[in-house]
PDB file of N, CA and C in Angstrom:
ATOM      1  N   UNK A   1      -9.723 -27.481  -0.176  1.00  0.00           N
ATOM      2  CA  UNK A   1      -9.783 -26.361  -1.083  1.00  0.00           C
ATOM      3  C   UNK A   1      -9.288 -26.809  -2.450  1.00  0.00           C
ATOM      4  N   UNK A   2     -10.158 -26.046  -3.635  1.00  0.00           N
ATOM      5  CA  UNK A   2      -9.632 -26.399  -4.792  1.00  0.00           C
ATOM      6  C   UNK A   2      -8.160 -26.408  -4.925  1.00  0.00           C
ATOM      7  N   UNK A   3      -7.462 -27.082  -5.831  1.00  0.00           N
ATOM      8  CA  UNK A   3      -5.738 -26.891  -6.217  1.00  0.00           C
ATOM      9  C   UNK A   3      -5.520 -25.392  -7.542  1.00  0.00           C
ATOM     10  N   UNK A   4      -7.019 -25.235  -7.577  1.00  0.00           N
ATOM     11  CA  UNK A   4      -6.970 -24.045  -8.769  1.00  0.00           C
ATOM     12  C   UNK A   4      -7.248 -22.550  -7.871  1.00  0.00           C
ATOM     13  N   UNK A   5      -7.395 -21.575  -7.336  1.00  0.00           N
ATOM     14  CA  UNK A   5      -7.703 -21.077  -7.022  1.00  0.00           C
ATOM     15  C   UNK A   5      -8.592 -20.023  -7.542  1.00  0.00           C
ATOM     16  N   UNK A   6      -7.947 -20.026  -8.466  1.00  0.00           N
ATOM     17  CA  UNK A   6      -8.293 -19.263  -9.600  1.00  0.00           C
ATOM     18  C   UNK A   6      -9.933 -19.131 -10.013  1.00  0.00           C
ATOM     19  N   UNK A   7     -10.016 -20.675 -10.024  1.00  0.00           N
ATOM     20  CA  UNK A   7     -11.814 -21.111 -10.105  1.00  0.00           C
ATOM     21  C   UNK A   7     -12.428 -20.900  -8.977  1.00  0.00           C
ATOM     22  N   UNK A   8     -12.336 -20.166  -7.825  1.00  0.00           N
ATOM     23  CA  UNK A   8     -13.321 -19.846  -6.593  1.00  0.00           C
ATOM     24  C   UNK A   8     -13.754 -18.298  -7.009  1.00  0.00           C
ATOM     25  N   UNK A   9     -14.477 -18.253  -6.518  1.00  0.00           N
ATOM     26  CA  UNK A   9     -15.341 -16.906  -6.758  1.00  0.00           C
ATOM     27  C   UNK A   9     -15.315 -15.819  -5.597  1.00  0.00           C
ATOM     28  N   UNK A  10     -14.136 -15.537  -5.761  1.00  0.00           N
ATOM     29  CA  UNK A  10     -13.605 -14.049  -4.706  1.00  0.00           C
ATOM     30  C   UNK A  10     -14.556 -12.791  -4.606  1.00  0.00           C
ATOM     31  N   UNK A  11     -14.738 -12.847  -3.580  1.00  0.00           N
ATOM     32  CA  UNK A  11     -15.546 -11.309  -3.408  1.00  0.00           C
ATOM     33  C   UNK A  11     -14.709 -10.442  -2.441  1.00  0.00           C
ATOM     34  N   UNK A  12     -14.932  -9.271  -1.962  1.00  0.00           N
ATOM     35  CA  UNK A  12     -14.545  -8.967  -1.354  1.00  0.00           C
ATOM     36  C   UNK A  12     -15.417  -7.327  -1.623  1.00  0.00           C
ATOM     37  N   UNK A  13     -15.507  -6.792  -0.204  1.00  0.00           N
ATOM     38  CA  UNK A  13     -16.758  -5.648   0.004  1.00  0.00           C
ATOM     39  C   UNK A  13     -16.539  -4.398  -1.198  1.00  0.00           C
ATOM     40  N   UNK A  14     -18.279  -4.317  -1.216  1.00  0.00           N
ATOM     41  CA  UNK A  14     -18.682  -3.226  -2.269  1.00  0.00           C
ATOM     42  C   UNK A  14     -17.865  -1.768  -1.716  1.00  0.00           C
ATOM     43  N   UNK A  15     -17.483  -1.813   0.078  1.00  0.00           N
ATOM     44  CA  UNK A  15     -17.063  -0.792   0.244  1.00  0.00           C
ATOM     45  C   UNK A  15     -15.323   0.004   0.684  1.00  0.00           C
ATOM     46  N   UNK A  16     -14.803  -1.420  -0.013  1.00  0.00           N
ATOM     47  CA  UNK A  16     -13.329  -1.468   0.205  1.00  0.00           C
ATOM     48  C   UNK A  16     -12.560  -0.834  -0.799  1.00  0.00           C
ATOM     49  N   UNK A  17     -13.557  -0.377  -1.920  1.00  0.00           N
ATOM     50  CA  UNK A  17     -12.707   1.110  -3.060  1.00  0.00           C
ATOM     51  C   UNK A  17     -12.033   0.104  -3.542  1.00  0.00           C
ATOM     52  N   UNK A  18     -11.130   0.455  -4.202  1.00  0.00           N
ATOM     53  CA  UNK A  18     -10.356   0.035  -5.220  1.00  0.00           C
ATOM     54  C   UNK A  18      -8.749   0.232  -5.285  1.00  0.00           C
ATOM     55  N   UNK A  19      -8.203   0.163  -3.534  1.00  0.00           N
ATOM     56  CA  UNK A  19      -6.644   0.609  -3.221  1.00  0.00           C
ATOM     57  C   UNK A  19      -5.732  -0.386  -3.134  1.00  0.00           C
ATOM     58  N   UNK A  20      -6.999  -2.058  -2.945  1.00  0.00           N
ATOM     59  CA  UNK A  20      -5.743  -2.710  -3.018  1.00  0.00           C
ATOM     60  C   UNK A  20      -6.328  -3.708  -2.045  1.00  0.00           C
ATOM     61  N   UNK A  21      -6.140  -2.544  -1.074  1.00  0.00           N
ATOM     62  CA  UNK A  21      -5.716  -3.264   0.600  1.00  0.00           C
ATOM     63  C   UNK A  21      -7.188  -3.836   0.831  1.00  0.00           C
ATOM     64  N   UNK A  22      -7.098  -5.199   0.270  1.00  0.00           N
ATOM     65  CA  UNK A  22      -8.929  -5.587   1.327  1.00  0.00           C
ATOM     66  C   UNK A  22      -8.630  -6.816   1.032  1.00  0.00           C
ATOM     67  N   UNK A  23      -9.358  -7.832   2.373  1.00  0.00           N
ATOM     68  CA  UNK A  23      -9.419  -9.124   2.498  1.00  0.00           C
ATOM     69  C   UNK A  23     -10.465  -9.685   1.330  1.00  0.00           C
ATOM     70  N   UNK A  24      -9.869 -10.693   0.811  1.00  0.00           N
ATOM     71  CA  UNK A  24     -11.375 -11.357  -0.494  1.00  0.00           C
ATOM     72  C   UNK A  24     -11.573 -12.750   0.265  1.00  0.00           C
ATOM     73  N   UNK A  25     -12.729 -13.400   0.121  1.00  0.00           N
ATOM     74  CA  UNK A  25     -13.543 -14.620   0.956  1.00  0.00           C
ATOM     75  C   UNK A  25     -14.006 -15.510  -0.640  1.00  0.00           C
ATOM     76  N   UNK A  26     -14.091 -16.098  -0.088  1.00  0.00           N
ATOM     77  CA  UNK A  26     -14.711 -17.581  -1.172  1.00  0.00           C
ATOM     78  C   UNK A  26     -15.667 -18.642  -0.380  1.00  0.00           C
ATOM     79  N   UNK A  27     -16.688 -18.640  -1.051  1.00  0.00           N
ATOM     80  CA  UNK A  27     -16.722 -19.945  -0.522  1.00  0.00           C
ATOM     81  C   UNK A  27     -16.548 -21.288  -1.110  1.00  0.00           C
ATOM     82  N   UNK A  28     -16.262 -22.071   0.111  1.00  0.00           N
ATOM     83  CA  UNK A  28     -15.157 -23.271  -0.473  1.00  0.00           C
ATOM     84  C   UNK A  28     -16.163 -24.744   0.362  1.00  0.00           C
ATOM     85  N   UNK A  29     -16.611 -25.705  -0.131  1.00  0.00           N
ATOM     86  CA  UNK A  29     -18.093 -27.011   0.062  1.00  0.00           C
ATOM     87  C   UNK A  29     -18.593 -26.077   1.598  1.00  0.00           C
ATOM     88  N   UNK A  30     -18.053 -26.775   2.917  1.00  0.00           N
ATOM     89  CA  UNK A  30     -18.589 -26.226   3.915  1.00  0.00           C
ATOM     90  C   UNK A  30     -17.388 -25.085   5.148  1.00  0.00           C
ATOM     91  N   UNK A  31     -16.479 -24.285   4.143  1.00  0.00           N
ATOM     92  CA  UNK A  31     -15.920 -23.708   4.833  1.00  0.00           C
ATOM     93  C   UNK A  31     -15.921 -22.040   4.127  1.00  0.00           C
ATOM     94  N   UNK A  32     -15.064 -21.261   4.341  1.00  0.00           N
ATOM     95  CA  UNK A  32     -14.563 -20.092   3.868  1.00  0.00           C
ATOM     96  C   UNK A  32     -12.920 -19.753   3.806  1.00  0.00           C
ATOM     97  N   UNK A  33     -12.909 -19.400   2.362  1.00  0.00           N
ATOM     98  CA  UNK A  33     -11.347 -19.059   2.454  1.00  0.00           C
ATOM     99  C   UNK A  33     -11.220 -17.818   2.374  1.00  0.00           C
ATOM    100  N   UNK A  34     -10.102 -17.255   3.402  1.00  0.00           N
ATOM    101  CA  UNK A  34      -9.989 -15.421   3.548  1.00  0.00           C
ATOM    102  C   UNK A  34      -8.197 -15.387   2.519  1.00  0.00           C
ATOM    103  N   UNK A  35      -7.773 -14.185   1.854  1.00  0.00           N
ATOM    104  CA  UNK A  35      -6.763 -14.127   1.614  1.00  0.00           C
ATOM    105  C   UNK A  35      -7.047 -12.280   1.413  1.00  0.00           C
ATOM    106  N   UNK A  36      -5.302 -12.365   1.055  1.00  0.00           N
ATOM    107  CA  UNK A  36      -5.260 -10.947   0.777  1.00  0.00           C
ATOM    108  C   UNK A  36      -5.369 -10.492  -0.438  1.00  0.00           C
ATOM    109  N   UNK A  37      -5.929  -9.246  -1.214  1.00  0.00           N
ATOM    110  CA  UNK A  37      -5.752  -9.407  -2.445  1.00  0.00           C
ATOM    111  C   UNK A  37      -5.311  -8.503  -3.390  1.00  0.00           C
ATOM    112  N   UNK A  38      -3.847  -8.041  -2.484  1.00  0.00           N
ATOM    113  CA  UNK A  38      -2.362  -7.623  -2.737  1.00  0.00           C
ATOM    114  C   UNK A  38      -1.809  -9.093  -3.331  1.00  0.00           C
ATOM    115  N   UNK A  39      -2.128  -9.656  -2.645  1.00  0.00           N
ATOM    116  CA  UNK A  39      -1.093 -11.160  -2.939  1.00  0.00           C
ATOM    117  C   UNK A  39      -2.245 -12.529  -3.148  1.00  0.00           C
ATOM    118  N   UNK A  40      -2.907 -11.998  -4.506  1.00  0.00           N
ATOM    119  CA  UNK A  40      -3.663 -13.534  -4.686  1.00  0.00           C
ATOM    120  C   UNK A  40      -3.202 -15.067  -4.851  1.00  0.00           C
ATOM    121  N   UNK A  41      -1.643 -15.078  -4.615  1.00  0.00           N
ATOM    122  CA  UNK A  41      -1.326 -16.314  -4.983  1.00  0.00           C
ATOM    123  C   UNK A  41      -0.401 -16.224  -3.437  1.00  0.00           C
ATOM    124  N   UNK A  42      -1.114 -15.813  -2.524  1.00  0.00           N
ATOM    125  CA  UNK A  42      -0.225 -15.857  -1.376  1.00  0.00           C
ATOM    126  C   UNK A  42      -0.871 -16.925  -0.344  1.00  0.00           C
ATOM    127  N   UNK A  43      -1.033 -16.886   1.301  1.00  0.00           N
ATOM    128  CA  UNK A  43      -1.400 -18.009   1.677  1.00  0.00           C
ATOM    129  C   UNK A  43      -2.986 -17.310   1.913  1.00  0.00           C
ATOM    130  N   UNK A  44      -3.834 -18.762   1.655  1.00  0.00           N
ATOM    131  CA  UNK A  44      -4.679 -18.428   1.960  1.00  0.00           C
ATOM    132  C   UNK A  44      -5.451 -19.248   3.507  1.00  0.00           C
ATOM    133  N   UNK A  45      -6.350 -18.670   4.361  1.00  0.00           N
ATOM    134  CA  UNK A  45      -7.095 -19.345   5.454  1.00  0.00           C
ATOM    135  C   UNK A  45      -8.018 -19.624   5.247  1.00  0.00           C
ATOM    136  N   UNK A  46      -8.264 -20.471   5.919  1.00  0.00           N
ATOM    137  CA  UNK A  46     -10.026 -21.517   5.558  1.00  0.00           C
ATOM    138  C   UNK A  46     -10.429 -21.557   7.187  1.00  0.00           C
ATOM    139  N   UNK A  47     -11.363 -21.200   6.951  1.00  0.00           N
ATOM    140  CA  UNK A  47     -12.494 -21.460   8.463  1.00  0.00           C
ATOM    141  C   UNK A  47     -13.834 -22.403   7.984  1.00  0.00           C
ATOM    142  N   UNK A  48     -14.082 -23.247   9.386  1.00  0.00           N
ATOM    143  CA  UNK A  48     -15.597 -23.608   8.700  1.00  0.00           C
ATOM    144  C   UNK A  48     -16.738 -22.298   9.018  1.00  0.00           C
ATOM    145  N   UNK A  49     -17.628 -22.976   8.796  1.00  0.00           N
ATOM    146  CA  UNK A  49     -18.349 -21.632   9.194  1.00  0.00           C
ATOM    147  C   UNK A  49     -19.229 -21.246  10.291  1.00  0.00           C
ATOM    148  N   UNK A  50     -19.206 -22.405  11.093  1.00  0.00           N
ATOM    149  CA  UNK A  50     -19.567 -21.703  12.539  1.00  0.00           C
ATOM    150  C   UNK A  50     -18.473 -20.783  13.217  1.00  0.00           C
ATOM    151  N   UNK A  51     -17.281 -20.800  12.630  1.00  0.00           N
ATOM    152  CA  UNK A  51     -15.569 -19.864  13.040  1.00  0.00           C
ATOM    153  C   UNK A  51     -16.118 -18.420  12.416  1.00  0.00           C
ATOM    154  N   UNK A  52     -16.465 -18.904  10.913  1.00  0.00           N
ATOM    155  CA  UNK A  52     -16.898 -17.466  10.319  1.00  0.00           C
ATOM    156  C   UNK A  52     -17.968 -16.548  10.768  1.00  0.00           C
ATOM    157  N   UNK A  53     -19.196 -17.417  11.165  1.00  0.00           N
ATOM    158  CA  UNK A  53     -20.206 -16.244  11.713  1.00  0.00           C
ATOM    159  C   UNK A  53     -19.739 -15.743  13.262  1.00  0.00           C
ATOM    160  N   UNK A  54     -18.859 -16.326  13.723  1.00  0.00           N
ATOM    161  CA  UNK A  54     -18.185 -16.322  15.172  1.00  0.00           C
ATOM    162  C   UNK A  54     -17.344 -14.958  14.514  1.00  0.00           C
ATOM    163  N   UNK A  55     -16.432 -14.810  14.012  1.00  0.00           N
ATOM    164  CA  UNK A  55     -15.708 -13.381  13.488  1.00  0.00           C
ATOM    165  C   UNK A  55     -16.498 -12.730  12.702  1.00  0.00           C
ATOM    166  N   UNK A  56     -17.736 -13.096  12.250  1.00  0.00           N
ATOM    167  CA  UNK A  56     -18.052 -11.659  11.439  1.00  0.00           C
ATOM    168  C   UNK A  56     -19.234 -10.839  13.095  1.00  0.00           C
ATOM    169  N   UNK A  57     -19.618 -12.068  13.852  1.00  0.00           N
ATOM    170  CA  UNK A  57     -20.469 -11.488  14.715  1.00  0.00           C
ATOM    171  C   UNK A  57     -19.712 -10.392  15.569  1.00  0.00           C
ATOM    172  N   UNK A  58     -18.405 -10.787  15.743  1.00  0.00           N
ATOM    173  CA  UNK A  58     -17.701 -10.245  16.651  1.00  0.00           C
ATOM    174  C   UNK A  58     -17.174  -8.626  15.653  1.00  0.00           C
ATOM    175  N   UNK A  59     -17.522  -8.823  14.457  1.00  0.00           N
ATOM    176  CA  UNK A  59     -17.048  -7.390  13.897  1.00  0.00           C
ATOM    177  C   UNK A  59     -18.087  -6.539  13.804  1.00  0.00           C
ATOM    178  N   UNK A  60     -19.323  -7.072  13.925  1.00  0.00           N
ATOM    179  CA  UNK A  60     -20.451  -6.396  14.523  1.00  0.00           C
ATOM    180  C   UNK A  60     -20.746  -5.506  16.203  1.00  0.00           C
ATOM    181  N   UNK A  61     -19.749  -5.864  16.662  1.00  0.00           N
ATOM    182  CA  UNK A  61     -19.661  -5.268  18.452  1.00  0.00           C
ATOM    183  C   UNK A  61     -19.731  -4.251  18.560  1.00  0.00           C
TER     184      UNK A  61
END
């Protein structure tokens, strides 16, 4: 993962309003980084991305 964070391109859902509380994702060469984004300079997780379509499939259930 970059040492800047700053330079990744955070998204996080069109339908998470504007309270605060929502996970933001990046993508990072062949992985994904999840953080919180209450605390953008807090820790962040990296999955590759057969992990990621494995948890987003499973939030589909």
């Amino acid at each position: 993962m970059p040492a800047d964070r700053a330079s990744l391109n955070w998204r996080k859902s069109s339908r998470s309003g504007n309270n605060g509380a929502c996970v933001e994702v990046a993508f990072v060469g062949d992985g994904v980084a999840a953080r919180d984004s209450k605390e953008p300079d807090g820790p962040v997780l990296v999955f590759d991305r057969a992990r990621w379509a494995a948890f987003l499939a499973r939030l589909s259930c």
